[in-house]
C-alpha atoms as a PDB file:
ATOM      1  CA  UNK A   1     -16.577 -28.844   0.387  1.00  0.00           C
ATOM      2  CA  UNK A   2     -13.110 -30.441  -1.217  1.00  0.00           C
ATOM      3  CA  UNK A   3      -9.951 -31.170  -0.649  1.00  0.00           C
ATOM      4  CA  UNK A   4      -7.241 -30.955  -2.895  1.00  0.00           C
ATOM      5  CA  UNK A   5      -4.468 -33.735  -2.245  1.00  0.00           C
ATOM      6  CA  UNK A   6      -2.297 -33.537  -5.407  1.00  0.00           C
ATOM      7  CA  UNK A   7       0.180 -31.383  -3.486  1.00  0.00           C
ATOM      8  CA  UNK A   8       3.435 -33.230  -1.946  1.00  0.00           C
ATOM      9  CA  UNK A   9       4.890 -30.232  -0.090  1.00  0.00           C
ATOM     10  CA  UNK A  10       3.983 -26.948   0.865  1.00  0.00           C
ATOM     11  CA  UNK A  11       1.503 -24.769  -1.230  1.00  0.00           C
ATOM     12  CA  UNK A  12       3.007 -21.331  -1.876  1.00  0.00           C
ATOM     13  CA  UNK A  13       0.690 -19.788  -4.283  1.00  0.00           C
ATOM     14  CA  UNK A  14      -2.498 -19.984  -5.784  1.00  0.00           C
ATOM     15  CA  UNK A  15      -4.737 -18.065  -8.844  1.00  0.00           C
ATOM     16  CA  UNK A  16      -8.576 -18.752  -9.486  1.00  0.00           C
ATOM     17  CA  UNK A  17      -9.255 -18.197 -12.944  1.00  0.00           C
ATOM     18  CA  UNK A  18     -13.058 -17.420 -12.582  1.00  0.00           C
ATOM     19  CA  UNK A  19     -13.668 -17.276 -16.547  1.00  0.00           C
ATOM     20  CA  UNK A  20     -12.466 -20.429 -17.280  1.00  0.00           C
ATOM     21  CA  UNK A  21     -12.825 -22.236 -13.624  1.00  0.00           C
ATOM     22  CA  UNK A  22      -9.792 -22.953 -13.364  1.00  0.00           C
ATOM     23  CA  UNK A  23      -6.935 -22.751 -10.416  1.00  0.00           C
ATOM     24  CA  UNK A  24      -3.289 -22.453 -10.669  1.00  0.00           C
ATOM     25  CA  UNK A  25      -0.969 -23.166  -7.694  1.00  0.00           C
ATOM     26  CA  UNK A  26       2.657 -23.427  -7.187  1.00  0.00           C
ATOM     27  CA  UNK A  27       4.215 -25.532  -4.295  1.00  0.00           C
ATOM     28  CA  UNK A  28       7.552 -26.191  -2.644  1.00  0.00           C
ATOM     29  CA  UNK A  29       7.780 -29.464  -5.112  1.00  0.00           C
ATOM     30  CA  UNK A  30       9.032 -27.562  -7.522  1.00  0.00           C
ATOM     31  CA  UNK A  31       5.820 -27.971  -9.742  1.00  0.00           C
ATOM     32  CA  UNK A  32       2.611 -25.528 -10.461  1.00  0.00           C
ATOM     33  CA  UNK A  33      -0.770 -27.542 -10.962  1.00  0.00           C
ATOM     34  CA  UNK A  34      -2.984 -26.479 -12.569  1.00  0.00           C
ATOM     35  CA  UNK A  35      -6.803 -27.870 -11.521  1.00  0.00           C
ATOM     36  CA  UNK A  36      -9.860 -27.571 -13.205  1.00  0.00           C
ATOM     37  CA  UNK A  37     -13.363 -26.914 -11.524  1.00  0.00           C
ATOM     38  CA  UNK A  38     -15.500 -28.204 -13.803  1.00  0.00           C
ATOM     39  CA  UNK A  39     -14.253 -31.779 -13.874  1.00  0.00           C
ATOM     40  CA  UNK A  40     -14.723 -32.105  -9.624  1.00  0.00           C
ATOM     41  CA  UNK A  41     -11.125 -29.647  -9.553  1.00  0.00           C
ATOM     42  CA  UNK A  42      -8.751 -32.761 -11.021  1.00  0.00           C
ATOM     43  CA  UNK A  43      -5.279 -31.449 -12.075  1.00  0.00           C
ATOM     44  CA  UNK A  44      -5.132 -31.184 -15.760  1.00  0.00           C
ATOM     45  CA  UNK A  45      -1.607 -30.355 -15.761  1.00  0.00           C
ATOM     46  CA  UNK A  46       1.614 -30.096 -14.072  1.00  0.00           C
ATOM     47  CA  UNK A  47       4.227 -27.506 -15.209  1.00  0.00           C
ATOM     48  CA  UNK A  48       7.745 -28.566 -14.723  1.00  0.00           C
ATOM     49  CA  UNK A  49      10.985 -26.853 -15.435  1.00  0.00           C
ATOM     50  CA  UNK A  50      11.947 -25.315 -11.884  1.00  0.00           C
ATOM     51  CA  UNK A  51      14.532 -26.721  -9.662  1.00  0.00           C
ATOM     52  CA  UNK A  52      13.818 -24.762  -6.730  1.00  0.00           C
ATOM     53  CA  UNK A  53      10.383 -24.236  -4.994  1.00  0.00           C
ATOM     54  CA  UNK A  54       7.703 -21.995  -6.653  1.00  0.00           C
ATOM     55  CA  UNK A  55       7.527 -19.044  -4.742  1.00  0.00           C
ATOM     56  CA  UNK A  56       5.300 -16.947  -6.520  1.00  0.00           C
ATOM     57  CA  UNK A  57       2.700 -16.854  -9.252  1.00  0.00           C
ATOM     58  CA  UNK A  58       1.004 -14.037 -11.115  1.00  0.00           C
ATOM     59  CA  UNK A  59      -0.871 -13.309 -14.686  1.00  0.00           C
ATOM     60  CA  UNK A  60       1.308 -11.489 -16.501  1.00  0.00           C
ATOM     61  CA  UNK A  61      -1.981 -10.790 -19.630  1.00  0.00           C
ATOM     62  CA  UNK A  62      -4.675 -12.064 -19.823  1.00  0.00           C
ATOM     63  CA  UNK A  63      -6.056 -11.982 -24.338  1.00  0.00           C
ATOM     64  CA  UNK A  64      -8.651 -13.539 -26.391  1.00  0.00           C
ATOM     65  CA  UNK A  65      -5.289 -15.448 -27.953  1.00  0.00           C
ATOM     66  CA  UNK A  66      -4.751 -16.836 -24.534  1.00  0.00           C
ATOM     67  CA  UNK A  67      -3.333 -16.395 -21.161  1.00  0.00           C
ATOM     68  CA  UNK A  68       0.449 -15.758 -20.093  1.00  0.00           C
ATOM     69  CA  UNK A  69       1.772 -16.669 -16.748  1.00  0.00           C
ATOM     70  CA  UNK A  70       4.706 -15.505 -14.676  1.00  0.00           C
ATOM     71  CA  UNK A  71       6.658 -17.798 -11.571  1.00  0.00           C
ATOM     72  CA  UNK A  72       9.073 -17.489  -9.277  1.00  0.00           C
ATOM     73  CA  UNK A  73      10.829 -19.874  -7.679  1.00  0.00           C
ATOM     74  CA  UNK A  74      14.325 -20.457  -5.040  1.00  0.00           C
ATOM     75  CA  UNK A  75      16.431 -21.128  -8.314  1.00  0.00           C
ATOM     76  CA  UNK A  76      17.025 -17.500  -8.817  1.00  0.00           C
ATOM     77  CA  UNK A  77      14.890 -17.589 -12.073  1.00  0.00           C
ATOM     78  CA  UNK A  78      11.352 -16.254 -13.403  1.00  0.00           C
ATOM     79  CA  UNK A  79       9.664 -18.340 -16.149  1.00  0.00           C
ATOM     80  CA  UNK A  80       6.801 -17.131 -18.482  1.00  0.00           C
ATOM     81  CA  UNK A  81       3.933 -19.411 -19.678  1.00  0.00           C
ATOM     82  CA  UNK A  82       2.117 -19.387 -22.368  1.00  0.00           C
ATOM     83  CA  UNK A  83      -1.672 -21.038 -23.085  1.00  0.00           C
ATOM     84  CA  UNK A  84      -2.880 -20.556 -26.273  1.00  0.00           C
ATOM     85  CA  UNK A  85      -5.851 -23.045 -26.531  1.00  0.00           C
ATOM     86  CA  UNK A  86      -8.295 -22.750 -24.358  1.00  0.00           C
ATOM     87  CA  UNK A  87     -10.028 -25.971 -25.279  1.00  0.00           C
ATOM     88  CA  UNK A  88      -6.596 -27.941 -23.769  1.00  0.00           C
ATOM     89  CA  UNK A  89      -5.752 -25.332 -21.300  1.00  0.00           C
ATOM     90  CA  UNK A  90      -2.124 -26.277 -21.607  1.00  0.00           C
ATOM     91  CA  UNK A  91       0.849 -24.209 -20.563  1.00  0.00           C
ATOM     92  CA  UNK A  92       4.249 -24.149 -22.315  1.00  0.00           C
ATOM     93  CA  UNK A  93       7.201 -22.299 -20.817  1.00  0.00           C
ATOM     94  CA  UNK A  94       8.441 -19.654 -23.371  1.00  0.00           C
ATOM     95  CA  UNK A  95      11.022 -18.025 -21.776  1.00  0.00           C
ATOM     96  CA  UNK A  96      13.386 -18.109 -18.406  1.00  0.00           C
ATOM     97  CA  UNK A  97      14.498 -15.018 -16.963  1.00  0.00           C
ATOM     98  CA  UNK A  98      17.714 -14.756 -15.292  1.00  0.00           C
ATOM     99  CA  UNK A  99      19.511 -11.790 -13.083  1.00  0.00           C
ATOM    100  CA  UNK A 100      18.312 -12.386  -9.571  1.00  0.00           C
ATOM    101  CA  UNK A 101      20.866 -13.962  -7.289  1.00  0.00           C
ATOM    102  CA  UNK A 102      18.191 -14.789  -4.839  1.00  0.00           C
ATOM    103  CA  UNK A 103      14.315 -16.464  -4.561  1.00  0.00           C
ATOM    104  CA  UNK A 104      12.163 -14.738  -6.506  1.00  0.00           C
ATOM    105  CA  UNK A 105       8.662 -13.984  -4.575  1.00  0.00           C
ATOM    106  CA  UNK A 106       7.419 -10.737  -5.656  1.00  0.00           C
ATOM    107  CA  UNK A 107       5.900  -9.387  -8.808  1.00  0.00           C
ATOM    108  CA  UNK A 108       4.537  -5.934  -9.735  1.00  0.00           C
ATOM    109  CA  UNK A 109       2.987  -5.761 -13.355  1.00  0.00           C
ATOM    110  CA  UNK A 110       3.355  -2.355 -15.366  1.00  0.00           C
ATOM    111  CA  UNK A 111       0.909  -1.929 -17.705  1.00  0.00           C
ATOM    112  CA  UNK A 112       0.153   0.985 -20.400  1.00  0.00           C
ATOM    113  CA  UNK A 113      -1.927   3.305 -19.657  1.00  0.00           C
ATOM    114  CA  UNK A 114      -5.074   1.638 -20.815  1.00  0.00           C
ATOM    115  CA  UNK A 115      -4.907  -1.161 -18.531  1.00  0.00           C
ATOM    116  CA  UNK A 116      -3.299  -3.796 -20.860  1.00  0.00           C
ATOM    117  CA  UNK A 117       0.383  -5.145 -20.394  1.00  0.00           C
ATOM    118  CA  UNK A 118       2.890  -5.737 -23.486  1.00  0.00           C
ATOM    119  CA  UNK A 119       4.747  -7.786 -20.941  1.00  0.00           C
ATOM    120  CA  UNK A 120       6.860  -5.386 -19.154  1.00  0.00           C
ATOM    121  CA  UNK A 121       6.833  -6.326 -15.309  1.00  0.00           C
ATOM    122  CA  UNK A 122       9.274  -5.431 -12.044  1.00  0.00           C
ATOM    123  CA  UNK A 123      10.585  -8.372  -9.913  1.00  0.00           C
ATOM    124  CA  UNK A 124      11.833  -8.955  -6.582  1.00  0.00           C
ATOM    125  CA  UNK A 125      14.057 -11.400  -4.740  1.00  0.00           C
ATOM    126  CA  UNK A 126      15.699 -12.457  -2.223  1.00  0.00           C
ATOM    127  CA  UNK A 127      18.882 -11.031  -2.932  1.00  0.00           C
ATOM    128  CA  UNK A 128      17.061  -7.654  -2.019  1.00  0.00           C
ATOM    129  CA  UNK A 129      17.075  -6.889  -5.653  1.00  0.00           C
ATOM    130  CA  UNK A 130      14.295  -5.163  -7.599  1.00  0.00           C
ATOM    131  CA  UNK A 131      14.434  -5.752 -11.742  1.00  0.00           C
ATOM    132  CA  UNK A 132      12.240  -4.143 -14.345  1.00  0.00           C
ATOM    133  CA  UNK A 133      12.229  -6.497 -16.896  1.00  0.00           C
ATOM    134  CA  UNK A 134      11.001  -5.035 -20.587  1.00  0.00           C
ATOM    135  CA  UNK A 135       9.922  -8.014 -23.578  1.00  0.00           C
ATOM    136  CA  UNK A 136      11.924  -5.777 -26.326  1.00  0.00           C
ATOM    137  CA  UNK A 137      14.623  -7.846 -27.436  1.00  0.00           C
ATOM    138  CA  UNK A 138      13.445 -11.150 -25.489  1.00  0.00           C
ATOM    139  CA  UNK A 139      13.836 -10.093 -22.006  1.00  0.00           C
ATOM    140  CA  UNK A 140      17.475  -9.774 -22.627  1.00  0.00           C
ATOM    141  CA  UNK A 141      17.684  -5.650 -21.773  1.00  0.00           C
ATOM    142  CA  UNK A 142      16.301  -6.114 -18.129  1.00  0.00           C
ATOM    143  CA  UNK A 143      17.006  -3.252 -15.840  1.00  0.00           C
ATOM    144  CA  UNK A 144      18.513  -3.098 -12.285  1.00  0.00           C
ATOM    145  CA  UNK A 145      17.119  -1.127  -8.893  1.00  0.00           C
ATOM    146  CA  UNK A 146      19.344   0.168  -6.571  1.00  0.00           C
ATOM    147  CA  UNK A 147      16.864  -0.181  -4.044  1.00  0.00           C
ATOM    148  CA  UNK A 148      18.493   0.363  -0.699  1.00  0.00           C
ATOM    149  CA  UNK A 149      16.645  -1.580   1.170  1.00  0.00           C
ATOM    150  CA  UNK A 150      18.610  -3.478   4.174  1.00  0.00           C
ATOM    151  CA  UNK A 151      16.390  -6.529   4.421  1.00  0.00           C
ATOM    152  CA  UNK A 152      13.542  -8.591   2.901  1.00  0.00           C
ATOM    153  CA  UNK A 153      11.308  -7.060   0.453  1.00  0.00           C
ATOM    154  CA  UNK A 154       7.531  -7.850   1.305  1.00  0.00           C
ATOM    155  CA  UNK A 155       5.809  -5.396  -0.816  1.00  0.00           C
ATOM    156  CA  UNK A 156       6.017  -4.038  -4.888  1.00  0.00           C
ATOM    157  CA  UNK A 157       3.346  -2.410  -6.463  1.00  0.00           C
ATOM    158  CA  UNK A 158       2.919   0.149  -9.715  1.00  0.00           C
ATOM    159  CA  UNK A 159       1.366   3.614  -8.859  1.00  0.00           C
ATOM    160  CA  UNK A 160      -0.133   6.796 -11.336  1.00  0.00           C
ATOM    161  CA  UNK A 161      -0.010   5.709 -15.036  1.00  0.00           C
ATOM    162  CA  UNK A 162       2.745   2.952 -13.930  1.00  0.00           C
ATOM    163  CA  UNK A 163       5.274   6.048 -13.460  1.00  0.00           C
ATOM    164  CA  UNK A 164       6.095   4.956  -9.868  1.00  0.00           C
ATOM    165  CA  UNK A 165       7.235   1.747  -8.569  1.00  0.00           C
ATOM    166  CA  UNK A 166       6.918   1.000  -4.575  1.00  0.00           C
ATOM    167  CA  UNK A 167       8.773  -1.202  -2.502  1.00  0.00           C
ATOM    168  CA  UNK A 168       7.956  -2.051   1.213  1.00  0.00           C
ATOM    169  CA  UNK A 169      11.006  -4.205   3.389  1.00  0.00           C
ATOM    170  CA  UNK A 170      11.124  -5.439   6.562  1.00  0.00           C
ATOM    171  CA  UNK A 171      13.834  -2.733   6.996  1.00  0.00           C
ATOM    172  CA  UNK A 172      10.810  -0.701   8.759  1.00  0.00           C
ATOM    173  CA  UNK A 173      10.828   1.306   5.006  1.00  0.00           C
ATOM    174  CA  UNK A 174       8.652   2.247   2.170  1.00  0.00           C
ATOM    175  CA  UNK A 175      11.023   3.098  -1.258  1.00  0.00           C
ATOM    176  CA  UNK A 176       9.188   5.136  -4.478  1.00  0.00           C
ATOM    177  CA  UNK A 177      10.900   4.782  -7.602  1.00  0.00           C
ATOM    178  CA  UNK A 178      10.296   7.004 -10.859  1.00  0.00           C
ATOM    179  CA  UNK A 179      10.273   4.601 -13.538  1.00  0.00           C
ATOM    180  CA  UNK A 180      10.477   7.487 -15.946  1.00  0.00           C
ATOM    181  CA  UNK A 181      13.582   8.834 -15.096  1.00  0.00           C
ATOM    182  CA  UNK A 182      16.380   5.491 -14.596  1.00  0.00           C
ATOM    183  CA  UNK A 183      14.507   4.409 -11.924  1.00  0.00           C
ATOM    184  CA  UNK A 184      15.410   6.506  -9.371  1.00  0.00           C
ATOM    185  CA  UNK A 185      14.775   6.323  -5.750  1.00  0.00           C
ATOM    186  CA  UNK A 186      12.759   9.672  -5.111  1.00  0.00           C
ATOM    187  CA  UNK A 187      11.262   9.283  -1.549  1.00  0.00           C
ATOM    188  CA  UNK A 188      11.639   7.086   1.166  1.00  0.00           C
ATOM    189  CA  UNK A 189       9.441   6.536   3.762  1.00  0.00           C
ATOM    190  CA  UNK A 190      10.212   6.249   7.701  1.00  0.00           C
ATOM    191  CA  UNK A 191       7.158   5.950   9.771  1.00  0.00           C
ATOM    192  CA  UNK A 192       7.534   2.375  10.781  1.00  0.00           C
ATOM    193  CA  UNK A 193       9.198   1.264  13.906  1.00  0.00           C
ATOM    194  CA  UNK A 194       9.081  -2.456  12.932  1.00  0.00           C
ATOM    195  CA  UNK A 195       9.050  -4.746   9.902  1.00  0.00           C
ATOM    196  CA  UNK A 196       6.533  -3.899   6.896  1.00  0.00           C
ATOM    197  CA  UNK A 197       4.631  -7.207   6.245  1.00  0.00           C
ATOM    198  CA  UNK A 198       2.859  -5.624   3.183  1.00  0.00           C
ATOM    199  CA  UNK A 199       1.707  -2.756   0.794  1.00  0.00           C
ATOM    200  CA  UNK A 200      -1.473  -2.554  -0.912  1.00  0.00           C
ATOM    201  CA  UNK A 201      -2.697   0.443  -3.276  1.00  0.00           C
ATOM    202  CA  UNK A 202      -5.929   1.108  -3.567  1.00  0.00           C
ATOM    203  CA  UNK A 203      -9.084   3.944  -4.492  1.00  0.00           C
ATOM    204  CA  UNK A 204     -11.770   3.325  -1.877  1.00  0.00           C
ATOM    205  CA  UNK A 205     -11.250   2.693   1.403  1.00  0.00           C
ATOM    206  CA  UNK A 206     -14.512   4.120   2.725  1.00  0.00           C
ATOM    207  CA  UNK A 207     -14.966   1.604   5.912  1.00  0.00           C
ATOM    208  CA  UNK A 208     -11.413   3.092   7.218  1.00  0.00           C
ATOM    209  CA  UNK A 209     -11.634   6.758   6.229  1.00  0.00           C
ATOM    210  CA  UNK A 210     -15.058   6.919   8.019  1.00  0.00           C
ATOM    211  CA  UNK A 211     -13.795   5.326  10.703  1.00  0.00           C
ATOM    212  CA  UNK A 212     -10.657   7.432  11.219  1.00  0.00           C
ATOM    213  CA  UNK A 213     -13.135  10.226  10.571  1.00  0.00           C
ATOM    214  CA  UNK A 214     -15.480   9.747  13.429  1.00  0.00           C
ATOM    215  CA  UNK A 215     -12.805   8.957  15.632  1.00  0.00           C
ATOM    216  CA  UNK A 216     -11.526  12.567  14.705  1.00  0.00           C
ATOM    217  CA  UNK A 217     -14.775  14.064  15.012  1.00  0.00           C
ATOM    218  CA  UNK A 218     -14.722  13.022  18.590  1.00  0.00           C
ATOM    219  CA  UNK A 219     -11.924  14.391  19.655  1.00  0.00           C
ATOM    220  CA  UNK A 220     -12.810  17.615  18.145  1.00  0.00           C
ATOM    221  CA  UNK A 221     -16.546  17.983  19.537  1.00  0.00           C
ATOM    222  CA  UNK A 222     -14.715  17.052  23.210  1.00  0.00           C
ATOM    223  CA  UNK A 223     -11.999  19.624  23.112  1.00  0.00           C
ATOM    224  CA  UNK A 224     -14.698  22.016  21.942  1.00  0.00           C
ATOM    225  CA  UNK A 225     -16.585  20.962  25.386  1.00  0.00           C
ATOM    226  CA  UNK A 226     -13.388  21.726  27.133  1.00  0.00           C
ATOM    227  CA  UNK A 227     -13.165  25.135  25.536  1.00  0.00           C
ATOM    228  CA  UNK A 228     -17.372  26.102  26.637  1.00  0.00           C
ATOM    229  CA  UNK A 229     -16.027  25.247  30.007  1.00  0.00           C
ATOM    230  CA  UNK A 230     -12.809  27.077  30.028  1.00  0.00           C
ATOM    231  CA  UNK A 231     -14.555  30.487  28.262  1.00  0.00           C
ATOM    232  CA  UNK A 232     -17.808  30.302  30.747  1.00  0.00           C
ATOM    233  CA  UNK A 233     -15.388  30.447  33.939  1.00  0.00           C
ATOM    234  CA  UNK A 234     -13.967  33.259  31.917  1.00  0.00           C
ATOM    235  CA  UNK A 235     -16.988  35.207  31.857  1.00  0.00           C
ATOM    236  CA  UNK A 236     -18.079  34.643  35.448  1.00  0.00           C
ATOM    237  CA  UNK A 237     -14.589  35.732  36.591  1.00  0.00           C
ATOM    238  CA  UNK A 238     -15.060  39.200  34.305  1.00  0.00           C
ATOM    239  CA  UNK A 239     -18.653  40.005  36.121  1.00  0.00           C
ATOM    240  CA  UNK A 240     -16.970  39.685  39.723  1.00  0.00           C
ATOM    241  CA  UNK A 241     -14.037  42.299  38.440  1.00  0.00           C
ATOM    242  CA  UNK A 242     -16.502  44.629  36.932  1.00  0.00           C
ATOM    243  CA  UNK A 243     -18.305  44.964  40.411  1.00  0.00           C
ATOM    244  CA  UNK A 244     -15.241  45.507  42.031  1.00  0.00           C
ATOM    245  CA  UNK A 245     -14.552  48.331  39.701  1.00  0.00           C
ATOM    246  CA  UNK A 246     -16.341  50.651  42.536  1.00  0.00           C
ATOM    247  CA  UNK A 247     -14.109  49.636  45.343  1.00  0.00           C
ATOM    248  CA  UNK A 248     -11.328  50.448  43.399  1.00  0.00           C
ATOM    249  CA  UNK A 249     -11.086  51.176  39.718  1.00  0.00           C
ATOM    250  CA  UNK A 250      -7.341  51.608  39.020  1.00  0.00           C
ATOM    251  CA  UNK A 251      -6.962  48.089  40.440  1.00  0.00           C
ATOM    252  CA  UNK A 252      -9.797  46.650  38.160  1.00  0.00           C
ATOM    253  CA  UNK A 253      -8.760  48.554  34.806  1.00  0.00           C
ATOM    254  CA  UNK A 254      -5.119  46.670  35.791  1.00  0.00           C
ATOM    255  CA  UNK A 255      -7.013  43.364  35.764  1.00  0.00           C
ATOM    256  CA  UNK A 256      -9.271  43.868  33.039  1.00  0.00           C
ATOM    257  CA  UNK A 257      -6.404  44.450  30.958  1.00  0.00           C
ATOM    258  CA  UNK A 258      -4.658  41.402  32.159  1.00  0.00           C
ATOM    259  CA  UNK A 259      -7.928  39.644  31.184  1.00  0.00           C
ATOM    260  CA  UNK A 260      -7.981  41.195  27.670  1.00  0.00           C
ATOM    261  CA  UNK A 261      -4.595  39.759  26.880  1.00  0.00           C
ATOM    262  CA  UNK A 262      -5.815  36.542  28.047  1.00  0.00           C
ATOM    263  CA  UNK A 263      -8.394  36.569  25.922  1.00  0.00           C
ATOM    264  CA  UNK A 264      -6.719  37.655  22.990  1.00  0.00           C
ATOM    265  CA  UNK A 265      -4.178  34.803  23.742  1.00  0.00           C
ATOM    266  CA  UNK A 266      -7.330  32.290  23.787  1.00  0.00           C
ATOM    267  CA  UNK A 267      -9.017  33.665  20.488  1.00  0.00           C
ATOM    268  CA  UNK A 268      -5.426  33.229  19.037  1.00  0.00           C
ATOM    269  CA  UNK A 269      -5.351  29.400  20.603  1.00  0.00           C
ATOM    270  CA  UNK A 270      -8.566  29.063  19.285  1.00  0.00           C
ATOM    271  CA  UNK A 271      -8.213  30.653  15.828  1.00  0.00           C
ATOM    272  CA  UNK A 272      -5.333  27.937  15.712  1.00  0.00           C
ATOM    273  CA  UNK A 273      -7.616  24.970  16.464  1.00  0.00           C
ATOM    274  CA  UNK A 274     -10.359  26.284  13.603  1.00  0.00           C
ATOM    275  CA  UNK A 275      -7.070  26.017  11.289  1.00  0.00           C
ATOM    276  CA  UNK A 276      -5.954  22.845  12.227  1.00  0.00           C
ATOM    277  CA  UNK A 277      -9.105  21.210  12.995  1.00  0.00           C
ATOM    278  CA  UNK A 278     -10.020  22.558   9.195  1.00  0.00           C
ATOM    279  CA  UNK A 279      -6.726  20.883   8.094  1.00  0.00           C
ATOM    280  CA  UNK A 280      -7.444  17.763   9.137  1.00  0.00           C
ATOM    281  CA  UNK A 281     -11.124  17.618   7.887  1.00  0.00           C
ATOM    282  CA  UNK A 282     -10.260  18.609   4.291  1.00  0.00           C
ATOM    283  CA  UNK A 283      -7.220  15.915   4.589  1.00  0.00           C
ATOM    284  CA  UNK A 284     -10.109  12.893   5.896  1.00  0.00           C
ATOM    285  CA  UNK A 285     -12.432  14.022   2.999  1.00  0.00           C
ATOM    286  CA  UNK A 286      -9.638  13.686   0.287  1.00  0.00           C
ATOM    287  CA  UNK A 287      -9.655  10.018   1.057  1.00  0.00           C
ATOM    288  CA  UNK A 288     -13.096   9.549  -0.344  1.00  0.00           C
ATOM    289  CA  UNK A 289     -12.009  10.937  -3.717  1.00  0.00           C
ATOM    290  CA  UNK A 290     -12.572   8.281  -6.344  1.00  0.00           C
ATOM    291  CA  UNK A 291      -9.500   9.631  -8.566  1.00  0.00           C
ATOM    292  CA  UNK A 292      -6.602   9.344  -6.310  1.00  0.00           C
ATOM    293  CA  UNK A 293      -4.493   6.184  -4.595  1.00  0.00           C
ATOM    294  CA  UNK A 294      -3.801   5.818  -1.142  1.00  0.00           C
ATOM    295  CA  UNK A 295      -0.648   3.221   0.152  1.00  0.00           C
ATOM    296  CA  UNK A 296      -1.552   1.421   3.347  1.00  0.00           C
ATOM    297  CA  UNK A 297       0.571  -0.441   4.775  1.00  0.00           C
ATOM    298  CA  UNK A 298       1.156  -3.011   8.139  1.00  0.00           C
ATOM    299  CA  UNK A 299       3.311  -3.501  10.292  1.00  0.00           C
ATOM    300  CA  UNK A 300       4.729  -5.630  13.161  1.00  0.00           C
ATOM    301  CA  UNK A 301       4.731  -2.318  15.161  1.00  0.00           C
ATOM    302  CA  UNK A 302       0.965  -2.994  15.316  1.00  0.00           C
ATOM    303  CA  UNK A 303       0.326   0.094  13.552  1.00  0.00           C
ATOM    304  CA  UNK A 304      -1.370   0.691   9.928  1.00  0.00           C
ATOM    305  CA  UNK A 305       0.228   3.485   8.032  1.00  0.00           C
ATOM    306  CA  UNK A 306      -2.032   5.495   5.076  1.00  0.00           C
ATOM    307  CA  UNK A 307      -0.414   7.260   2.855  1.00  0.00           C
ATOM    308  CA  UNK A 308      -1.555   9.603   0.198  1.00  0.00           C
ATOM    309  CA  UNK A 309       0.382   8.651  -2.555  1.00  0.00           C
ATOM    310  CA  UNK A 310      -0.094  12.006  -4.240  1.00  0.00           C
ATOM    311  CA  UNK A 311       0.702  14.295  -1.234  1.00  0.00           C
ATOM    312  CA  UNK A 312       3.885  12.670  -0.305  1.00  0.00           C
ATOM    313  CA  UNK A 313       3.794  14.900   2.854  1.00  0.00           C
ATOM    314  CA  UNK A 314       0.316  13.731   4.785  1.00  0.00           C
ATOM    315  CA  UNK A 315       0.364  10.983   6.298  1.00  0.00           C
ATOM    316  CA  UNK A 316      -2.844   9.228   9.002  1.00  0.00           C
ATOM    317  CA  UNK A 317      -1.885   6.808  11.003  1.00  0.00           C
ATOM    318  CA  UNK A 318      -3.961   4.626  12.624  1.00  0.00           C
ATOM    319  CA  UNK A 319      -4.179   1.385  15.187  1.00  0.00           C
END
């Protein structure tokens, strides 16, 4: 065990390099440190240029030429560094971003579709605005998102080939953008009923699908209980009429046809149950599928929402 002292403020940030043992944080000094494992985690280097705390940190690519870095900070701007030797493991700022008119604290990378990033990247800030920032032309032909949103923004993330860009806000609302077409807002989501803290896209969540699963299963096989009951009371109910059919048959035939619409109406309830019951199976088991994303999100409400990002229309929530 270790502890770091170098820090003379609050510690916003931090990155672990695991290739190169290395870790990267940014504090309310102003500075990012970087610290290096293999010589007992002494700081190697302190990158200066901010004025206002560093809010946020993130790899923007990672190359066999080197590394670039992207930060945040409460003076409105982002900065990108740049290490090209490994050997020295030194940073150099190449660029400062300006357009927010807030802190920026939230980064969403959008890569091609092979993984790898040129360098194009959305923003957020505290100014509630949302920037897609491309490197043609320097950075200098950043685009603006009319996001909507009425308060902070605590979540951004890319979704499906890096088409869609999601937003989360402590507005109680989730915002999709299609990045293909001038980044417009296409859905918003309202399931909340408090703040958002976060979003997180992911492929396998098998620990909470199974989970939701046998909680569903559950309340299936006990309403099937429910309905043995309600069909054996049924039946014993039908014998008595049928040996009262002697004492007087134009009395029982009324009954018996009563009892026939009843049971109609019950294999029609029941038919209805197969169907929904059905539903909601095939909807648990398309979680498990290794080619699609699924949004969750949390919430002050004390709820976490799951959303299948490519069925904008299910939804499973779940305490």
């Amino acid at each position: 065990e270790q502890t770091i002292t170098d820090h003379s403020n609050y510690i916003n940030d931090i990155l672990i390099c695991k290739e190169d043992n290395k870790i990267i944080t940014s504090c309310d000094d102003t500075n990012i440190r970087v610290f290096d494992a293999n010589q007992n985690f002494k700081c190697i280097q302190i990158l200066k240029g901010h004025t206002g705390a560093v809010t946020k940190i993130q790899y923007l690519n990672k190359t066999k030429d080197g590394i670039k870095l992207l930060s945040g900070s409460e003076d409105d701007t982002i900065k990108i560094w740049e290490m090209k030797n490994s050997a020295t493991y030194e940073f150099k700022c190449i660029n400062t971003l300006k357009g927010h008119g807030g802190s920026v604290h939230l980064f969403a990378l959008i890569n091609n579709d092979d993984g790898s990033n040129d360098g194009k990247f959305a923003s957020a800030a505290g100014d509630l605005s949302i920037r897609v920032w491309e490197p043609k032309g320097d950075y200098k032909n950043s685009s603006a998102i009319n996001n909507s949103h009425l308060g902070k923004i605590t979540g951004l993330d890319v979704y499906r080939n890096n088409v869609f860009l999601i937003s989360s806000s402590i507005d109680k609302t989730i915002n999709v953008f299609n990045l293909k077409d001038d980044n417009k807002l296409i859905i918003k989501i309202k399931e909340h009923t408090d703040k958002i803290n976060s979003i997180v896209l992911c492929k396998f969540i098998f620990p909470v699908s199974s989970k939701i699963y046998e909680k569903s299963v559950s309340t299936i096989t006990k309403e099937g209980k429910e309905k043995e009951k309600e069909n054996d009371s049924i039946n014993v109910t039908e014998n008595k009429k049928l040996s009262n059919r002697k004492v007087n048959k134009e009395k029982s035939d009324r009954e018996k046809d009563k009892d026939k619409d009843k049971d109609k109406d019950k294999e029609k309830d029941k038919d209805k149950d197969k169907e929904k019951t059905t539903t909601e199976k095939s909807m648990l088991f398309g979680l498990h599928q290794p080619d699609r994303y699924f949004l969750i999100s949390d919430s002050l409400d004390c709820n976490l929402c799951l959303f299948d990002v490519a069925n904008t229309n299910s939804k499973v929530i779940f305490i």
